[in-house]
N, C-alpha and C. Protein backbone atom coordinates (compact mmCIF):
# COMPACT_ATOMS: atom_id res chain seq x y z
N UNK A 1 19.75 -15.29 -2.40
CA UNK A 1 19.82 -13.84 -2.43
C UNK A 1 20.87 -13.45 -3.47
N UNK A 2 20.56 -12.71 -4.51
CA UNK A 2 21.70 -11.93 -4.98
C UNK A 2 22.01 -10.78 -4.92
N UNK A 3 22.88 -10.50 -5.39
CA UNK A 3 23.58 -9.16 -5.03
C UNK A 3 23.71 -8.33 -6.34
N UNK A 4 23.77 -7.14 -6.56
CA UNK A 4 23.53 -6.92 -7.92
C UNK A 4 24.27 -4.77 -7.94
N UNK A 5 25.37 -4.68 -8.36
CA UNK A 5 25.51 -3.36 -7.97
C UNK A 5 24.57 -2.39 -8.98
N UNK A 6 24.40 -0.70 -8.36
CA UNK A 6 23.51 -0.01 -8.41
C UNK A 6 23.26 0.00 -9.95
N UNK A 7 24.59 0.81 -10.58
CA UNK A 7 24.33 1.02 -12.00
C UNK A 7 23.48 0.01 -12.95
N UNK A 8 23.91 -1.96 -12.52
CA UNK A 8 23.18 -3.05 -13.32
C UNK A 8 21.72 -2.55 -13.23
N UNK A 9 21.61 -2.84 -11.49
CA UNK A 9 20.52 -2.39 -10.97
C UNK A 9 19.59 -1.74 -11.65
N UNK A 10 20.25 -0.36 -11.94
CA UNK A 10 19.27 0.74 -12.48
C UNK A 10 18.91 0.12 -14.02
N UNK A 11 19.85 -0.54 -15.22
CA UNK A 11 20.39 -0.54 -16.09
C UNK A 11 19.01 -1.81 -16.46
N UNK A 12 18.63 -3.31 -15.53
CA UNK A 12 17.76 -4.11 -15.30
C UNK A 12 16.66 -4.15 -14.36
N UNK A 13 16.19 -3.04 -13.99
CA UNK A 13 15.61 -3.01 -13.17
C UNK A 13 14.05 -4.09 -13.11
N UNK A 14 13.48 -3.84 -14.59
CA UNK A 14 12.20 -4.84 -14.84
C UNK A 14 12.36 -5.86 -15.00
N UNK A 15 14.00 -6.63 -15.21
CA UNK A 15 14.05 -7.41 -14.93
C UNK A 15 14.17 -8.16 -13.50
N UNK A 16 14.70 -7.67 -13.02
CA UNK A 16 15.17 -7.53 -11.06
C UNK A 16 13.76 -7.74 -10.32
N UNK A 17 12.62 -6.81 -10.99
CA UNK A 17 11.77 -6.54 -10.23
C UNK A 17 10.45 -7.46 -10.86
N UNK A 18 10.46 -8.15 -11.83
CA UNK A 18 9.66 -9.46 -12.49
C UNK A 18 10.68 -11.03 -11.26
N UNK A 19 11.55 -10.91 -11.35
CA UNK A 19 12.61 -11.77 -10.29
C UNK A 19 12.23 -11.32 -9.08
N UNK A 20 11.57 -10.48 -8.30
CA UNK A 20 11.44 -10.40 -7.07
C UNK A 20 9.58 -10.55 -6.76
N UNK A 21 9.23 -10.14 -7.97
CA UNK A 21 7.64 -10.65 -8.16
C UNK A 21 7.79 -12.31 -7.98
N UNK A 22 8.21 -12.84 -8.32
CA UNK A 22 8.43 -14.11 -8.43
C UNK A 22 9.01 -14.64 -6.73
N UNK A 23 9.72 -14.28 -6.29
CA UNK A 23 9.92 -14.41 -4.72
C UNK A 23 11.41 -14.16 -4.47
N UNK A 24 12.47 -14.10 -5.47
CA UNK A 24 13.96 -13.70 -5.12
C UNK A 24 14.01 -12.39 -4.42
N UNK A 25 15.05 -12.10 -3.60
CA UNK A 25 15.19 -11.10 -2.79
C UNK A 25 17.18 -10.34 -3.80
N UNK A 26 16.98 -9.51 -3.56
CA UNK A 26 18.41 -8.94 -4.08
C UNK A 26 18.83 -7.72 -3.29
N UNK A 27 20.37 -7.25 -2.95
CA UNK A 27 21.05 -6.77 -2.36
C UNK A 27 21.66 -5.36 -3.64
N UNK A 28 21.27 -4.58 -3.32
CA UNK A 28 21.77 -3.27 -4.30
C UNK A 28 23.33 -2.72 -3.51
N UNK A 29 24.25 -2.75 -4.32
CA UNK A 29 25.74 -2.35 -3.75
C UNK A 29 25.78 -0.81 -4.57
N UNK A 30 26.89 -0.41 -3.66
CA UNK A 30 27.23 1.05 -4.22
C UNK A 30 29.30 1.05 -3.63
N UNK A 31 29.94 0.71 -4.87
CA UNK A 31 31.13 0.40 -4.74
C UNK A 31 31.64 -0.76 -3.73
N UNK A 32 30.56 -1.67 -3.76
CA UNK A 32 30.79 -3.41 -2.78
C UNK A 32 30.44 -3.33 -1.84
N UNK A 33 29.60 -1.91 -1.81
CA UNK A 33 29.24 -2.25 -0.01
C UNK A 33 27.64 -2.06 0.09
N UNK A 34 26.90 -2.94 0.48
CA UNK A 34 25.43 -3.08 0.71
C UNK A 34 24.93 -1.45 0.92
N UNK A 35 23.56 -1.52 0.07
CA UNK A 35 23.03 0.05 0.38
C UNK A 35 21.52 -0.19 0.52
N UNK A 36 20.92 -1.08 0.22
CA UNK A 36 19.00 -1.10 0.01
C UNK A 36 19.36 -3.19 -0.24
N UNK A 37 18.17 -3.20 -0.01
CA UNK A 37 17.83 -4.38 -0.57
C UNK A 37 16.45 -4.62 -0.73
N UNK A 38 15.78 -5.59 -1.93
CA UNK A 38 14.62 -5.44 -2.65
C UNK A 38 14.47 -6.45 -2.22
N UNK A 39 13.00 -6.84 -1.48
CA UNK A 39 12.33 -7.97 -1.59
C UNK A 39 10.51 -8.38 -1.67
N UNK A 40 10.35 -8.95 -1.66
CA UNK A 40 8.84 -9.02 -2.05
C UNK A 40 8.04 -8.51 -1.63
N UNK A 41 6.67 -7.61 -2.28
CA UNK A 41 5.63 -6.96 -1.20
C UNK A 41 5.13 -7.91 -0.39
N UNK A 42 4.54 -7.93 0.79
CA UNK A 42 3.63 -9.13 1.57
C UNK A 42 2.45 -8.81 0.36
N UNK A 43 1.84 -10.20 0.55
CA UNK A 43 0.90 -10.21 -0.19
C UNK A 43 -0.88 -9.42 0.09
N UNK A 44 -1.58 -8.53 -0.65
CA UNK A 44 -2.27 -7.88 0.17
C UNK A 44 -3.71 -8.48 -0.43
N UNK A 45 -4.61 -9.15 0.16
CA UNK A 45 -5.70 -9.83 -0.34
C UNK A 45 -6.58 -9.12 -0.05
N UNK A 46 -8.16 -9.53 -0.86
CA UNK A 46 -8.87 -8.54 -0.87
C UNK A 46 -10.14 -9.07 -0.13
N UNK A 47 -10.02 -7.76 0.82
CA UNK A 47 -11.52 -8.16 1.92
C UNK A 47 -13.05 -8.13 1.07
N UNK A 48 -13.45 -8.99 1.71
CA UNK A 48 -14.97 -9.18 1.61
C UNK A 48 -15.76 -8.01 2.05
N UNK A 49 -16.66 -7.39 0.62
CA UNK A 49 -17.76 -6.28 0.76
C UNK A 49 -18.10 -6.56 1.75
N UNK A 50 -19.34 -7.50 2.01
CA UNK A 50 -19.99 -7.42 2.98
C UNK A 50 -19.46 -7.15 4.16
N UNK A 51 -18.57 -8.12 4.36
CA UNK A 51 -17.86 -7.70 6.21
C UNK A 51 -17.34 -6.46 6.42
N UNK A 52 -17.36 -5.24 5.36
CA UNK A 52 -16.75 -4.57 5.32
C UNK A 52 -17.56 -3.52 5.35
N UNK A 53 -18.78 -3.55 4.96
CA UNK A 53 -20.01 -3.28 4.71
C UNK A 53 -20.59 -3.55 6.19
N UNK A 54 -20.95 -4.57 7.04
CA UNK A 54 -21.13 -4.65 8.24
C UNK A 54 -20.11 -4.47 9.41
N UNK A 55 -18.51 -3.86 9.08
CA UNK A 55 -17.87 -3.34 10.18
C UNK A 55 -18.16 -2.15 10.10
N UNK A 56 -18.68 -1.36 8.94
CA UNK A 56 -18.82 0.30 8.62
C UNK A 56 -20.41 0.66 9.82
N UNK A 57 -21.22 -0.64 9.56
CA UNK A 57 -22.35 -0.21 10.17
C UNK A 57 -22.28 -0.37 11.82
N UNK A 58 -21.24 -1.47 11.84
CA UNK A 58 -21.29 -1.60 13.85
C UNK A 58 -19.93 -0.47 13.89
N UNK A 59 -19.59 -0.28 13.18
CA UNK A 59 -19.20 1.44 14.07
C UNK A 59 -20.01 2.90 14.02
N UNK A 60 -21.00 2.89 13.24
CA UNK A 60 -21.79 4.11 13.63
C UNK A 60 -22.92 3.57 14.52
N UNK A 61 -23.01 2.36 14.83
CA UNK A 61 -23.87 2.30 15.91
C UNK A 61 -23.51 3.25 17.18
N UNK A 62 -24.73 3.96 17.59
CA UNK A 62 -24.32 4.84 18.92
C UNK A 62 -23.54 5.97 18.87
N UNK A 63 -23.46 6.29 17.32
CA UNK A 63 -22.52 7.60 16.99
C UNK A 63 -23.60 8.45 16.92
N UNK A 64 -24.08 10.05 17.14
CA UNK A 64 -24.70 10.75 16.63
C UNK A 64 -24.05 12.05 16.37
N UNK A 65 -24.74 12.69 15.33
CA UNK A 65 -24.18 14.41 14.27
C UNK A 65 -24.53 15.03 15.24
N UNK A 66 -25.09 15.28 16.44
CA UNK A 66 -25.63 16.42 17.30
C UNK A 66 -26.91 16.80 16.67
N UNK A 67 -27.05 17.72 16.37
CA UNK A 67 -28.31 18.45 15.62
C UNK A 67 -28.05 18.66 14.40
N UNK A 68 -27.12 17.92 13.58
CA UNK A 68 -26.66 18.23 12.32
C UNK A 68 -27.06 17.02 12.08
N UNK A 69 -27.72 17.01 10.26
CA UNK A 69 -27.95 16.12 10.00
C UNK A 69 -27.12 15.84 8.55
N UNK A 70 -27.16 14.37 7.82
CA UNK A 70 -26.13 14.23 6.79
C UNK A 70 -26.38 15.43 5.99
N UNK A 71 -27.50 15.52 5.26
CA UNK A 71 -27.85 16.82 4.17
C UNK A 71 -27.02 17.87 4.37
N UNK A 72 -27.61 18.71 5.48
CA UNK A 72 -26.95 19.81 6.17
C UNK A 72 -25.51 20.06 6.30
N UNK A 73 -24.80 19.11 6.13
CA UNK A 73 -23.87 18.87 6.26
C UNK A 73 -22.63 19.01 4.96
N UNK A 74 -23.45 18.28 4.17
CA UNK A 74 -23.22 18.09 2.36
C UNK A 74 -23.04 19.51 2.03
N UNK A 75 -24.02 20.02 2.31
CA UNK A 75 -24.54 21.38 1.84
C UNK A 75 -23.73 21.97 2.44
N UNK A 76 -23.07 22.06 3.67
CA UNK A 76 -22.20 23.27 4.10
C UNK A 76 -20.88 23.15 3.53
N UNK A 77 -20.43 21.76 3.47
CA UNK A 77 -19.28 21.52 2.31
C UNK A 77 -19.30 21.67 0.95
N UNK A 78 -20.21 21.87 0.54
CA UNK A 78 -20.19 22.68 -0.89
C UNK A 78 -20.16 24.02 -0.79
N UNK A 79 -20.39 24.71 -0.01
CA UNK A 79 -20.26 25.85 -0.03
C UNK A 79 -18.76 26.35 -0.28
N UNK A 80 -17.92 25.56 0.06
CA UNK A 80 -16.58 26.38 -0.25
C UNK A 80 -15.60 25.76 -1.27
């Protein structure tokens, strides 16, 4: 972990933040005393169309518009 006060901070930031892409974590000070600290996003992977595509369809199973149908619907949202 390093520690790195604000002004460097601000001063390297793309560098700091290419170093924390990478997996280092760093401690931002504001006159020696801890204020934030930066560390890596979790990593966010990318779901599969299809399953995503077949969770969309097993949740409108058993859903119904009432007497409204999609069209009707379109159409009343364009109206404004």
């Amino acid at each position: 972990m390093h520690t790195v006060g604000a002004y460097e901070a601000k001063t390297h930031l793309p560098e700091i933040l290419e170093k924390v892409a990478r997996g280092e974590n760093y401690i931002i000070t504001k006159h020696g005393m801890p204020v934030a600290q930066i560390i890596p996003a979790p990593a966010l992977g990318r779901t599969d169309t299809k399953l995503t595509i077949q969770s969309l369809k097993n949740f409108s199973k058993g859903k119904k518009l009432g007497k409204a149908n999609l069209k009707s619907m379109i159409r009343e949202g364009r109206r404004f």
